[in-house]
Protein backbone atom coordinates (compact mmCIF):
# COMPACT_ATOMS: atom_id res chain seq x y z
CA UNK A 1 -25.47 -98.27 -19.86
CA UNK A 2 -26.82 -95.01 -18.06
CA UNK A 3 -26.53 -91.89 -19.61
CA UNK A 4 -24.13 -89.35 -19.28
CA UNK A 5 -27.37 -87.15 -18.29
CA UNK A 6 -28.94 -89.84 -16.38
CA UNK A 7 -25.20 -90.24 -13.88
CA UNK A 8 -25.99 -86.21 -13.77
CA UNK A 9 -29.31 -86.57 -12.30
CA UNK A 10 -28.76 -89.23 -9.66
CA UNK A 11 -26.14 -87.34 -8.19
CA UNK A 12 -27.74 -83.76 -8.34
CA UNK A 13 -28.99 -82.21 -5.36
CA UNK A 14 -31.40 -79.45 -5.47
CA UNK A 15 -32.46 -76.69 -3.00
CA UNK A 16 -35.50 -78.10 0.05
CA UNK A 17 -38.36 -77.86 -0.94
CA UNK A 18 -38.07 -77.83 -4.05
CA UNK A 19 -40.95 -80.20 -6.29
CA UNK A 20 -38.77 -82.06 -8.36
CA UNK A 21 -38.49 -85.85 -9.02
CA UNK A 22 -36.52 -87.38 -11.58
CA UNK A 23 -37.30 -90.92 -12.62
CA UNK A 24 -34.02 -92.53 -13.56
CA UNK A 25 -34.68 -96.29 -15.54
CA UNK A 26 -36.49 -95.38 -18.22
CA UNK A 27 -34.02 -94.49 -20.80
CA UNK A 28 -34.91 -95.61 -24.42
CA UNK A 29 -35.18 -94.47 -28.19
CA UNK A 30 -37.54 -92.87 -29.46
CA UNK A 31 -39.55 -94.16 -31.75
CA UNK A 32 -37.90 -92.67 -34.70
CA UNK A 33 -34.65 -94.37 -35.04
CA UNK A 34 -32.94 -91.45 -36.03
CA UNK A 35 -34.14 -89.27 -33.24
CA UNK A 36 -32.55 -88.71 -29.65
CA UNK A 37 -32.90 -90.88 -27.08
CA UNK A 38 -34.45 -89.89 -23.59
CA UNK A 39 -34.69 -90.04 -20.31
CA UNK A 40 -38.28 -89.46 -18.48
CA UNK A 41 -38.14 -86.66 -16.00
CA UNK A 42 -41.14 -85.71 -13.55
CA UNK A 43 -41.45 -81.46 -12.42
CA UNK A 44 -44.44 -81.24 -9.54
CA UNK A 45 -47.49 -82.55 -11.92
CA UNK A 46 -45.50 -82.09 -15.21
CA UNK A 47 -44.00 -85.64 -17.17
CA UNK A 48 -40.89 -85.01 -19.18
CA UNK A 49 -39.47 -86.96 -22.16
CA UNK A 50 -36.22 -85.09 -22.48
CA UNK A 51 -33.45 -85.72 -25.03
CA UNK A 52 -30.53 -87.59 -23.24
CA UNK A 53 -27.89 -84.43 -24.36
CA UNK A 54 -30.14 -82.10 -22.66
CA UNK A 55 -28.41 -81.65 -19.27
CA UNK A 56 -30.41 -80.56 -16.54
CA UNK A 57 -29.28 -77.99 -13.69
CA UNK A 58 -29.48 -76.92 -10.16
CA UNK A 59 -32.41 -73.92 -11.25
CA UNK A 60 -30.73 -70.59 -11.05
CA UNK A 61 -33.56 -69.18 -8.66
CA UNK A 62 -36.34 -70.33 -6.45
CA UNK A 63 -38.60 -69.16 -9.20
CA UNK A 64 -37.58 -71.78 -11.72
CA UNK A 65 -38.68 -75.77 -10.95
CA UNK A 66 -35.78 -76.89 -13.38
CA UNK A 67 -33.37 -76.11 -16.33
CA UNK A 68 -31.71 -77.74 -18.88
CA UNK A 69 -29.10 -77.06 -20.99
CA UNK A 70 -28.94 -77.48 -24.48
CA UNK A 71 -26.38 -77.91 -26.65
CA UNK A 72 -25.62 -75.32 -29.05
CA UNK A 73 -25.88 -76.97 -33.15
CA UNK A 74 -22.55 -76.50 -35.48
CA UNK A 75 -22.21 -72.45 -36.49
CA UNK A 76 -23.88 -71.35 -32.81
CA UNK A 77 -21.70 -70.42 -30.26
CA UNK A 78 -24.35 -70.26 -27.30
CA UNK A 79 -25.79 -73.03 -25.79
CA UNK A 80 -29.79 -72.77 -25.23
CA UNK A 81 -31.87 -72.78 -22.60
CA UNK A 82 -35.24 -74.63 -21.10
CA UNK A 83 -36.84 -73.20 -18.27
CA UNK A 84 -39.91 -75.07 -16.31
CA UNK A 85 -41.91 -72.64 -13.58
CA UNK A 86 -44.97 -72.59 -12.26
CA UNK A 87 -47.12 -70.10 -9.98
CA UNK A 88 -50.15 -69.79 -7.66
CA UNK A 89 -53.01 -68.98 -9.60
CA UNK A 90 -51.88 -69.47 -12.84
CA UNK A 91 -49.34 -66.94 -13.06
CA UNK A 92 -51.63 -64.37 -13.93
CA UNK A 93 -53.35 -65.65 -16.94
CA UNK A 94 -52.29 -66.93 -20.53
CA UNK A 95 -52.22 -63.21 -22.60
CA UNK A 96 -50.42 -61.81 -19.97
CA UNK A 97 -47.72 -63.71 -20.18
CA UNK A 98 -47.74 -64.20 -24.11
CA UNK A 99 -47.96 -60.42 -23.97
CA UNK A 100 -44.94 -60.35 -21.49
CA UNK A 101 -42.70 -63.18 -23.57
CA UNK A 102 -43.39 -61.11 -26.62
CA UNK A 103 -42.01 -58.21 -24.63
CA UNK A 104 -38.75 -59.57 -23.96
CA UNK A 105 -37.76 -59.02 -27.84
CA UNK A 106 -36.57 -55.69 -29.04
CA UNK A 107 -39.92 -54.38 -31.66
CA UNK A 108 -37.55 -53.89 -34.06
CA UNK A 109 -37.78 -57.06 -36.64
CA UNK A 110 -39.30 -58.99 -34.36
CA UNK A 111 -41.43 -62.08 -35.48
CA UNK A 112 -44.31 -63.48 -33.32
CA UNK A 113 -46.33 -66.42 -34.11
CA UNK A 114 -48.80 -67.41 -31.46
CA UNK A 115 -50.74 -70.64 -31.55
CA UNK A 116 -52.98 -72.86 -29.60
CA UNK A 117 -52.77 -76.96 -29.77
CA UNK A 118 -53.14 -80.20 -27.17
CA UNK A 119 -51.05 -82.04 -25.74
CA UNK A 120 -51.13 -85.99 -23.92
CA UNK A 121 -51.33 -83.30 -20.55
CA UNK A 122 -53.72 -81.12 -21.47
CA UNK A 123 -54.08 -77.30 -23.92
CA UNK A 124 -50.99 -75.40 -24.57
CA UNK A 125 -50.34 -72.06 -25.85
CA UNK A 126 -47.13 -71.35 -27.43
CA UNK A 127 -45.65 -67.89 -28.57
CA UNK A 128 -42.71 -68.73 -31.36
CA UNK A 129 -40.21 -65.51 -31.47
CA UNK A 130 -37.14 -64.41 -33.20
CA UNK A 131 -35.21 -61.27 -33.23
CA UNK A 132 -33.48 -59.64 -30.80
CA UNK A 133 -33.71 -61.12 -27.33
CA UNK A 134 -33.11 -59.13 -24.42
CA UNK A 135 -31.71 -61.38 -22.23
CA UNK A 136 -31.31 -60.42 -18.27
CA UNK A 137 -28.35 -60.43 -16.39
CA UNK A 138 -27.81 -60.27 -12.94
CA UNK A 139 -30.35 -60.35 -10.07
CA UNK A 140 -33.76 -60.72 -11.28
CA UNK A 141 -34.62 -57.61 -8.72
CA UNK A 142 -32.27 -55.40 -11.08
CA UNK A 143 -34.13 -55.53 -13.91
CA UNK A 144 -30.62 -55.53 -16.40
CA UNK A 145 -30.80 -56.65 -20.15
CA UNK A 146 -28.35 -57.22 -22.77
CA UNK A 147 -29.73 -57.80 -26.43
CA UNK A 148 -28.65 -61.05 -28.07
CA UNK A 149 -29.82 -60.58 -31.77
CA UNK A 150 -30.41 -63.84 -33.72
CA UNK A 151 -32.22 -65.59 -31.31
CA UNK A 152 -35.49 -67.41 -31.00
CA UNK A 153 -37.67 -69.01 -27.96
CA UNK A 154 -40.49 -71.30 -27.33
CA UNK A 155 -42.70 -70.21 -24.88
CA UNK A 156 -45.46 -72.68 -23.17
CA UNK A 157 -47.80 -72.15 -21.22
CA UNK A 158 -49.43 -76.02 -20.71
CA UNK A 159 -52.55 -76.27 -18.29
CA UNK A 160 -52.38 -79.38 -17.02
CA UNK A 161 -56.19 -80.31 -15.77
CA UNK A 162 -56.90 -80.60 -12.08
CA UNK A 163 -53.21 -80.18 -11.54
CA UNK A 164 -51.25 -76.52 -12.56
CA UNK A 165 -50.13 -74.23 -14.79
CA UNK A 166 -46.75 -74.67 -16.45
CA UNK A 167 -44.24 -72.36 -18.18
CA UNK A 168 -41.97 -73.81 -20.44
CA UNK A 169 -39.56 -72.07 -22.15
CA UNK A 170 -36.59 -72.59 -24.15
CA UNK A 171 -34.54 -69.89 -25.31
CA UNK A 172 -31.51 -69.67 -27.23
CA UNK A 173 -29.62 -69.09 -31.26
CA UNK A 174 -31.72 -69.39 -34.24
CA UNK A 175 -30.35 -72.96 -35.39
CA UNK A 176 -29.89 -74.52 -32.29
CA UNK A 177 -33.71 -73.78 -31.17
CA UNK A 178 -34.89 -74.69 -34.56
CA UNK A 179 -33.06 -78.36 -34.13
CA UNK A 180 -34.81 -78.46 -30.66
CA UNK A 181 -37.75 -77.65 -31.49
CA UNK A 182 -39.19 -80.88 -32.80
CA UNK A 183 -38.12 -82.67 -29.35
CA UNK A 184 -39.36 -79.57 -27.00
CA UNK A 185 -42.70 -80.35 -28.23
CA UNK A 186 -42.86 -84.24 -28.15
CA UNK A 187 -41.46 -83.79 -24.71
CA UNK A 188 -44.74 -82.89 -23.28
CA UNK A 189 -46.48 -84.78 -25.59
CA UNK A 190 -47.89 -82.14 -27.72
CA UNK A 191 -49.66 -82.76 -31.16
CA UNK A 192 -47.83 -79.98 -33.99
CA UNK A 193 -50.35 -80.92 -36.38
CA UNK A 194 -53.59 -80.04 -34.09
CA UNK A 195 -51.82 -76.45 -33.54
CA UNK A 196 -53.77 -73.72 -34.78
CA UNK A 197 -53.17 -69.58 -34.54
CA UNK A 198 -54.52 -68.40 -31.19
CA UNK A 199 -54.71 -63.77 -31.20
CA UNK A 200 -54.78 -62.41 -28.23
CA UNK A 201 -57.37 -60.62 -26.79
């Protein structure tokens, strides 16, 4: 039987041009038999093994290759979100951006953990943040923020060689991200236990 996720994705349509291919067949369990199962999903370059509850959307903007949804863990009311992009050039660089992500929380008790690890795709770096997110609303042009307090996000930025640069990030309540967090990571193949703490320079 095909996924609830996987019906989703055949029928989705998505704006022209846009680099996206979804391979649709490959639905298993992991190999944890308590874990998830998943359904492969291909961005540009980028290979996917995504939990089958995480739904996947039309992207909000042209700046976004895809979104999921993810659905919010008992005591959150919010569901989370995952975010894939990717720009010319790298996007401007890896502490630029960590710098940036870390921006998006309000100083006041924010907590920022940055590491470096590998991944089946090549290096990541990943900023881990909780606090008080300010999360935009509205037209990206506008600039508009509303502070969500008790959230975390998982930001990626995975160099894939020869190929691009990829941002991944997944954004949502406390619980709900730390539940997801386990899967965010094998779904891009990365190693936790190779991660070490990466300071920006």
């Amino acid at each position: 039987m095909i996924s609830h996720l996987a019906c989703h994705l055949a029928k989705a349509t998505f704006p022209a041009g846009l680099a996206l291919a979804v391979l649709i067949g490959s639905i298993s369990p992991a190999a944890d038999k308590d874990a998830p199962k998943t359904i492969d999903v291909k961005v540009k370059d980028l290979k996917l093994a995504v939990p089958a509850d995480w739904t996947q959307e039309e992207p909000a903007s042209s700046m976004r290759l895809s979104q999921f949804k993810i659905p919010p863990v008992e005591g959150d009311e919010e569901a989370a979100e995952l975010v894939i992009s990717s720009f010319k050039g790298g996007g401007g660089g890896v502490d630029p951006n960590l710098k940036r992500w870390i921006g998006e929380f309000a100083a006041e008790g924010r907590k920022v953990k940055l590491l470096k690890g590998d991944s089946k795709q090549g290096e990541y770096y990943l900023s881990d943040l909780t606090g008080t997110f300010n999360k935009r609303v509205g037209p990206f042009a506008a600039g508009k923020t509303t502070p969500v307090p008790g959230s975390r996000a998982l930001g990626v930025i995975l160099v894939v060689p020869d190929k691009d640069v990829y941002f991944l990030k997944l954004v949502g309540p406390e619980k709900t991200i730390k539940t997801a967090e386990k899967a965010f990571k094998s779904s891009f193949g990365a190693d936790p236990e190779k991660e070490e703490a990466y300071e920006l320079k």
